[in-house]
Protein backbone atom coordinates (compact mmCIF):
# COMPACT_ATOMS: atom_id res chain seq x y z
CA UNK A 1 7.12 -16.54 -0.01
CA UNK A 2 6.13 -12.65 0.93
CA UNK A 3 5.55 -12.27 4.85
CA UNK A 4 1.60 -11.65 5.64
CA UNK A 5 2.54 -8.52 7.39
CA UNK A 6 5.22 -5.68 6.73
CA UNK A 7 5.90 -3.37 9.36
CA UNK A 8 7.87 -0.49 7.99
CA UNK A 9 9.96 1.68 9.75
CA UNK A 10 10.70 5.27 8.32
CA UNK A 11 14.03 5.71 10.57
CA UNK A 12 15.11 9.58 10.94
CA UNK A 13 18.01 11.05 13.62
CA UNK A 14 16.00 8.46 15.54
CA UNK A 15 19.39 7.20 17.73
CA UNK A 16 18.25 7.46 21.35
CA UNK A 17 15.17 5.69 20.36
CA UNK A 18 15.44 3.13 17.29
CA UNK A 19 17.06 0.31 18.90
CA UNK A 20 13.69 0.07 20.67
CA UNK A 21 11.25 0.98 18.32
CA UNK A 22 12.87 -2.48 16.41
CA UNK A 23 13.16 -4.62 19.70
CA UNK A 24 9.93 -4.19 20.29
CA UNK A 25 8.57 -5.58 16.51
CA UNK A 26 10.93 -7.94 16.71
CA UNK A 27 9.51 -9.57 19.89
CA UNK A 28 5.74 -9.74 18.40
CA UNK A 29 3.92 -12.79 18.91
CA UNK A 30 3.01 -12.68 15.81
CA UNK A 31 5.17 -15.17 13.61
CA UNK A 32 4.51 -13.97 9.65
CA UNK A 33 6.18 -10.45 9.07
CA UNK A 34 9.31 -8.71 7.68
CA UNK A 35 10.62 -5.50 8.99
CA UNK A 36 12.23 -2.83 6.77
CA UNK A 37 13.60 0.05 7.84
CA UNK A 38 15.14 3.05 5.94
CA UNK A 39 16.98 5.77 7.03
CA UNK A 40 16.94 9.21 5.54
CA UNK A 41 20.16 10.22 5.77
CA UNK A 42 20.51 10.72 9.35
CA UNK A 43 23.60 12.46 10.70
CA UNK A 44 23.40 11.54 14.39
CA UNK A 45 24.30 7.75 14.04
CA UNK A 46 20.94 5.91 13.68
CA UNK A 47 22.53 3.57 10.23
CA UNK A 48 25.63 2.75 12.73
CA UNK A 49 22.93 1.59 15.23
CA UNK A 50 20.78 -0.14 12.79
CA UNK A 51 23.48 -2.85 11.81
CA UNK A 52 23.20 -4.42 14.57
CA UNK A 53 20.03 -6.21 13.14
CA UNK A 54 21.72 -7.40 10.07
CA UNK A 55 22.30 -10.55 10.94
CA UNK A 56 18.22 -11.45 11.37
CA UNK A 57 16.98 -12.40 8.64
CA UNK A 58 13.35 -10.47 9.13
CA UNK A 59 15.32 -7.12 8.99
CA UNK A 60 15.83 -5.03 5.65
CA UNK A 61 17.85 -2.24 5.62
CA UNK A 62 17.65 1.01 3.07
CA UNK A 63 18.88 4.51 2.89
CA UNK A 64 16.75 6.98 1.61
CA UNK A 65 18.56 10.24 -0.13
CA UNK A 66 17.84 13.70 1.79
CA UNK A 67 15.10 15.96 0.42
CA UNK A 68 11.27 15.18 -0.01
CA UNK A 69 10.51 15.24 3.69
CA UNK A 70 9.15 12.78 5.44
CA UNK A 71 6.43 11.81 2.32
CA UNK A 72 10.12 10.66 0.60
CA UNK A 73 10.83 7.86 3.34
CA UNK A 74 7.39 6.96 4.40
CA UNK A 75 6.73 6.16 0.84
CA UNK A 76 10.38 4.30 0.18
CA UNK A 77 10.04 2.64 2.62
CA UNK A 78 6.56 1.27 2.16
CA UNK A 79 6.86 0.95 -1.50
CA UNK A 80 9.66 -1.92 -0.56
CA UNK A 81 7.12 -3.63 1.83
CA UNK A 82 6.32 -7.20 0.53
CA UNK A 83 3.43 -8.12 2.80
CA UNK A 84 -0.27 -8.21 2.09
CA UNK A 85 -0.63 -5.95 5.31
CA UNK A 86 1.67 -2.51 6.51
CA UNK A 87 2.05 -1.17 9.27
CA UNK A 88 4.90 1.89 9.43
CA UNK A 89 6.17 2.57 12.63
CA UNK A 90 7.98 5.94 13.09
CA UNK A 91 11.57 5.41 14.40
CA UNK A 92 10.86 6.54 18.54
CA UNK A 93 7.58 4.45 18.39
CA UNK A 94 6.69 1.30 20.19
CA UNK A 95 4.46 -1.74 19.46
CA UNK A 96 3.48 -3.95 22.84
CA UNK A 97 4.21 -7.37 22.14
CA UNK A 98 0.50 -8.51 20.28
CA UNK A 99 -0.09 -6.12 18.03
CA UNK A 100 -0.05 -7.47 15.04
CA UNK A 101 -1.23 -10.59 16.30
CA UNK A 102 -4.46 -9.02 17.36
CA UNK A 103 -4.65 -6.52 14.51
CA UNK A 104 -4.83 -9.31 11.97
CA UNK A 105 -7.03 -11.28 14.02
CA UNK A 106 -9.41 -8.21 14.00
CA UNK A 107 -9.25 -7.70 9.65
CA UNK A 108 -9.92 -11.28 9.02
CA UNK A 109 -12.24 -11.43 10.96
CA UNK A 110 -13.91 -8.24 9.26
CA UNK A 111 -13.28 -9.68 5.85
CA UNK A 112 -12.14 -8.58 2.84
CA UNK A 113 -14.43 -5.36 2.64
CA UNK A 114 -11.90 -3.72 5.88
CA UNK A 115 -9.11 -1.45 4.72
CA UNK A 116 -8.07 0.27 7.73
CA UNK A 117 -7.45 -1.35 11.65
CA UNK A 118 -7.07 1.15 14.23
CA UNK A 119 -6.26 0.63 18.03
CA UNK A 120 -5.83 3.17 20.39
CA UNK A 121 -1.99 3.62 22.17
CA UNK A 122 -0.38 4.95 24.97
CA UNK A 123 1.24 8.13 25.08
CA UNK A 124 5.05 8.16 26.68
CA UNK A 125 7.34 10.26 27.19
CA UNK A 126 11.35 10.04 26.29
CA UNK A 127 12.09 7.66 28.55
CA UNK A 128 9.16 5.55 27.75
CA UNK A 129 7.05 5.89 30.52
CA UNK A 130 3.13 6.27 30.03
CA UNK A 131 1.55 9.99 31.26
CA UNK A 132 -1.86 9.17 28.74
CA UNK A 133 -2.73 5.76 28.39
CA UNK A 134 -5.08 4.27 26.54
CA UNK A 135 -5.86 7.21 23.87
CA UNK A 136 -7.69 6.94 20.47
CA UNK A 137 -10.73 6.13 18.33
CA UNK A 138 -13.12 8.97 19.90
CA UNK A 139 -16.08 5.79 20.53
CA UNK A 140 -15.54 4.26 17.33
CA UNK A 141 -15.74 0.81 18.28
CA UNK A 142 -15.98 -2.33 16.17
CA UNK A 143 -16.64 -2.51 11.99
CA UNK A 144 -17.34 0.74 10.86
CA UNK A 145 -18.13 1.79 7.39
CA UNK A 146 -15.16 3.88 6.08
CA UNK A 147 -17.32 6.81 5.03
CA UNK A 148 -18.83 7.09 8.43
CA UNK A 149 -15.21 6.63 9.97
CA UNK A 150 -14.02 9.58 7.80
CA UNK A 151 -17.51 12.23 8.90
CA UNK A 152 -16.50 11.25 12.46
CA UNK A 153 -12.46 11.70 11.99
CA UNK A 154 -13.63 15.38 10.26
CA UNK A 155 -15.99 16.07 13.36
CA UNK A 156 -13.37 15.18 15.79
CA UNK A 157 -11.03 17.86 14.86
CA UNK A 158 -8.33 15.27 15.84
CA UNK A 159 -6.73 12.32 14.10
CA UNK A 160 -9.13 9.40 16.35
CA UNK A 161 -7.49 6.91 14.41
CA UNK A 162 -4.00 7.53 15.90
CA UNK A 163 -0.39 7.55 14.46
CA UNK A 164 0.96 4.98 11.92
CA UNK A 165 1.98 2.99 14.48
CA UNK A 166 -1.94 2.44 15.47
CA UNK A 167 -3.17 1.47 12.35
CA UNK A 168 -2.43 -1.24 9.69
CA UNK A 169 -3.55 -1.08 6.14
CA UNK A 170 -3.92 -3.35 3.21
CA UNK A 171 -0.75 -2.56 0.78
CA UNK A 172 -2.55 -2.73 -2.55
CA UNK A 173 -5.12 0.18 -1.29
CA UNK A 174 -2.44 2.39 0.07
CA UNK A 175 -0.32 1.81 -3.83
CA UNK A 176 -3.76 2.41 -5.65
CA UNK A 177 -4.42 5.51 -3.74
CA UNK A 178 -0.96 6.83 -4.03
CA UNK A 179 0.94 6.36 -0.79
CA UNK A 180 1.31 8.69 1.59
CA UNK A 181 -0.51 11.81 1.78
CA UNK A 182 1.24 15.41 2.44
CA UNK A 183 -0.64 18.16 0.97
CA UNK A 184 -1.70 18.53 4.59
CA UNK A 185 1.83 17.94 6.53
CA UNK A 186 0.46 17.36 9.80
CA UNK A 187 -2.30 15.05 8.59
CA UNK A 188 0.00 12.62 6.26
CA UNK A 189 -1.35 9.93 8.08
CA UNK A 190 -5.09 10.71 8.45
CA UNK A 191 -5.23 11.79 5.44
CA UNK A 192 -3.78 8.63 4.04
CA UNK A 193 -6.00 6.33 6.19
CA UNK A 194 -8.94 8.93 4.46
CA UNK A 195 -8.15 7.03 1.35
CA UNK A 196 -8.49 3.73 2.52
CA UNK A 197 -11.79 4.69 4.34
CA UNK A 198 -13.34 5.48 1.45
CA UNK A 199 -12.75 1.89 -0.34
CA UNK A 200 -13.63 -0.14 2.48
CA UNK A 201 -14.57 -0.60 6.17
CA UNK A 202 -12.67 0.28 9.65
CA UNK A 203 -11.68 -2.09 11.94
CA UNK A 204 -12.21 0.19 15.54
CA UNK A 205 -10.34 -2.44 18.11
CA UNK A 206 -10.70 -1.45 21.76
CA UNK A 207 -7.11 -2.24 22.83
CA UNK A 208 -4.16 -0.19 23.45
CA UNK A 209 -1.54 -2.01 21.55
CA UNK A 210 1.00 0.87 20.73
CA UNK A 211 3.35 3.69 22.02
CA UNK A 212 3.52 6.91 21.05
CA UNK A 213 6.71 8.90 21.97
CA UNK A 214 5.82 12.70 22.61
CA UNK A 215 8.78 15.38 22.84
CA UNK A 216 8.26 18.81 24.35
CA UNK A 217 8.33 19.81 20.83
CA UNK A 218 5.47 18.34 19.76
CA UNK A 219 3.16 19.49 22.68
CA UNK A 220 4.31 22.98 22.13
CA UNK A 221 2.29 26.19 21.98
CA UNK A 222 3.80 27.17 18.89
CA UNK A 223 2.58 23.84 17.21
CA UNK A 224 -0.57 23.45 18.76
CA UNK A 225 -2.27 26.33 16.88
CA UNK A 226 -0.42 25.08 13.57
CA UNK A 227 -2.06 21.83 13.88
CA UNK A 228 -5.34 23.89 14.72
CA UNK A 229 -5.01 25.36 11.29
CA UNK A 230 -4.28 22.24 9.50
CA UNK A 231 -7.17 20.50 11.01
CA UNK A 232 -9.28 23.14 9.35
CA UNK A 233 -7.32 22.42 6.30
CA UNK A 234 -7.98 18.51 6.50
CA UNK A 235 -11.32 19.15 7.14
CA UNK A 236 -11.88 21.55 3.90
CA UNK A 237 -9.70 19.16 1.67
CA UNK A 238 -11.92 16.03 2.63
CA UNK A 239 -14.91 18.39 2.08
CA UNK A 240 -13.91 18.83 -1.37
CA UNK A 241 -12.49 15.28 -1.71
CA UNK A 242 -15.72 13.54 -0.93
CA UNK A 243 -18.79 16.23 -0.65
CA UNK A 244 -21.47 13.10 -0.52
CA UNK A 245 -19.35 12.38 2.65
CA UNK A 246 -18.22 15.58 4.52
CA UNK A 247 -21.14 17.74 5.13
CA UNK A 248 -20.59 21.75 5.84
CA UNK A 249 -21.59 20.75 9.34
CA UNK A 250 -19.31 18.10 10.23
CA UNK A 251 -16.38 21.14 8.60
CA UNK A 252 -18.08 23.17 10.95
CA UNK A 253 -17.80 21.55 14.35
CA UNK A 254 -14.54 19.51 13.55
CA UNK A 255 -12.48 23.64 12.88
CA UNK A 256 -14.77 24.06 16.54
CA UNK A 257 -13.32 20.77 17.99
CA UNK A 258 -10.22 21.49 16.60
CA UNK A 259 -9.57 25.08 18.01
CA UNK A 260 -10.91 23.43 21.71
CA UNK A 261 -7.83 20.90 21.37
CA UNK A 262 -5.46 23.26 20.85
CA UNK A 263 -6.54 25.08 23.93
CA UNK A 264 -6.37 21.54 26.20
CA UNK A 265 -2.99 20.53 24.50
CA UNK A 266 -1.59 23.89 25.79
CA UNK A 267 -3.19 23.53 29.22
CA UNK A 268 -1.11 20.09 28.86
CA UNK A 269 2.27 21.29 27.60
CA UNK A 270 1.70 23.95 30.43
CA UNK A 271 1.55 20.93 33.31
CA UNK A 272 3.53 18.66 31.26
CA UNK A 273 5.86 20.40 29.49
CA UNK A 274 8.69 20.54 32.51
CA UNK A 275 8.59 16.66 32.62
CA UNK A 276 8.66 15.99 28.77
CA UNK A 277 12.09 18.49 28.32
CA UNK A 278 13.69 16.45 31.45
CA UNK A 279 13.14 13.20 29.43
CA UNK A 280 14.14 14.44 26.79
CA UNK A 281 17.87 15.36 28.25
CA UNK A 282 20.12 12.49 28.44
């Protein structure tokens, strides 16, 4: 029989970290899940790694051809998923120990009208150890109606919902709306939850049950304004997607919100940045 849950891992020159981004699924208390992983063709030794979870019979392993990006693995590797539920973890992520336990607690109890469950997560740095904790869902709390979820994601500027590793979705939503969503790089995950959000309720549950791995990379000043610019982008694209939804307003204050985040996260990299680059060296 097909596991309840699928947590899918989209593994990419993810060495230093992958062993435990899968230790830490594999110690869930939650009983009913598979995990698959796929590599896309990584040159710095994460497939070597990866075999040494062969021998448990939760574990799948693919490789994914290079090319496509990360749309290519993320949907390969969710398109093999056999659970009702999915979860994709990026390959440096963590889950703490009851997160699906607690995420699947929170959509049954919801019902069958939820799509999307959201919790908020830690940020860490390349060692692992917490400098944010407890980010996410920008007062979204509880069963929210997906189309109000989405007007408050746009007015945030942000993604409140969090990375993949935050949220778990219903498979047969994410295959009807056709996987994962890239037109907007940086938002391939928001904008793939937007789908979901607009065929059924979010699940907002106050508790940090995730990891998120930042590099000095991704905090940079360089990057910062990019993902200013493809907020604005998300925001016109779900303008467009779902105008009974997205207002002009909410377009207007989420490119505001947006441009204000940019300017904290390089305040951040500025008092952060030092400490993120030493974790990052071995």
């Amino acid at each position: 029989m097909s596991p309840r849950v699928s947590v899918v891992v989209p593994a990419y020159q993810n060495a230093a970290y992958v062993e435990a981004t899968l230790d830490s699924v594999l110690a869930q208390t939650y009983p009913d899940f598979e995990l698959v992983v796929a590599d896309h063709a990584s040159t710095d030794g994460t497939w070597d790694l990866l075999q040494r979870y062969t021998a448990d019979p939760r574990v799948r392993l693919l490789r994914t051809p290079a090319g496509g990006g990360a749309k290519a693995n993320w949907d390969r590797v969710s398109q093999a998923a056999t659970g009702e539920l999915v979860k994709l973890l990026p390959g440096d992520d963590l889950l703490y120990p009851t997160a699906l336990e607690r995420q699947v607690a929170a959509l049954d109890a919801a019902g069958p009208g939820a799509t999307v469950v959201a919790c908020r997560r830690d940020l860490v740095d390349g060692r692992g150890r917490p400098f944010w904790r407890a980010r996410g869902l920008a007062g979204l709390s509880g069963v929210v109606a997906g189309r109000d979820a989405l007007r408050s994601a746009v007015r945030s500027g942000t993604n409140p919902l969090g990375e993949p590793g935050c949220v778990l979705l219903r498979r047969d939503v994410l295959e009807r709306t056709g996987w994962w969503d890239d037109e907007v790089p940086y938002y391939i995950d928001l904008a793939t939850y937007a789908r979901s959000l607009l065929e059924g309720d979010l699940v907002a549950l106050d508790a940090t049950l995730a990891a998120f791995r930042v590099n000095a990379g991704q905090w940079s000043v360089r990057l910062a304004r990019q993902q200013a610019d493809q907020a604005a982008a998300f925001a016109t694209k779900m303008r467009a997607t779902a105008p009974d939804v997205v207002r002009p307003e909410d377009v207007r204050v989420g490119n505001a919100r947006a441009r204000l985040a940019a300017a904290q996260r390089r305040a951040a990299y500025a008092v952060l940045g030092p400490r993120l680059r030493a974790a990052a060296r071995p």
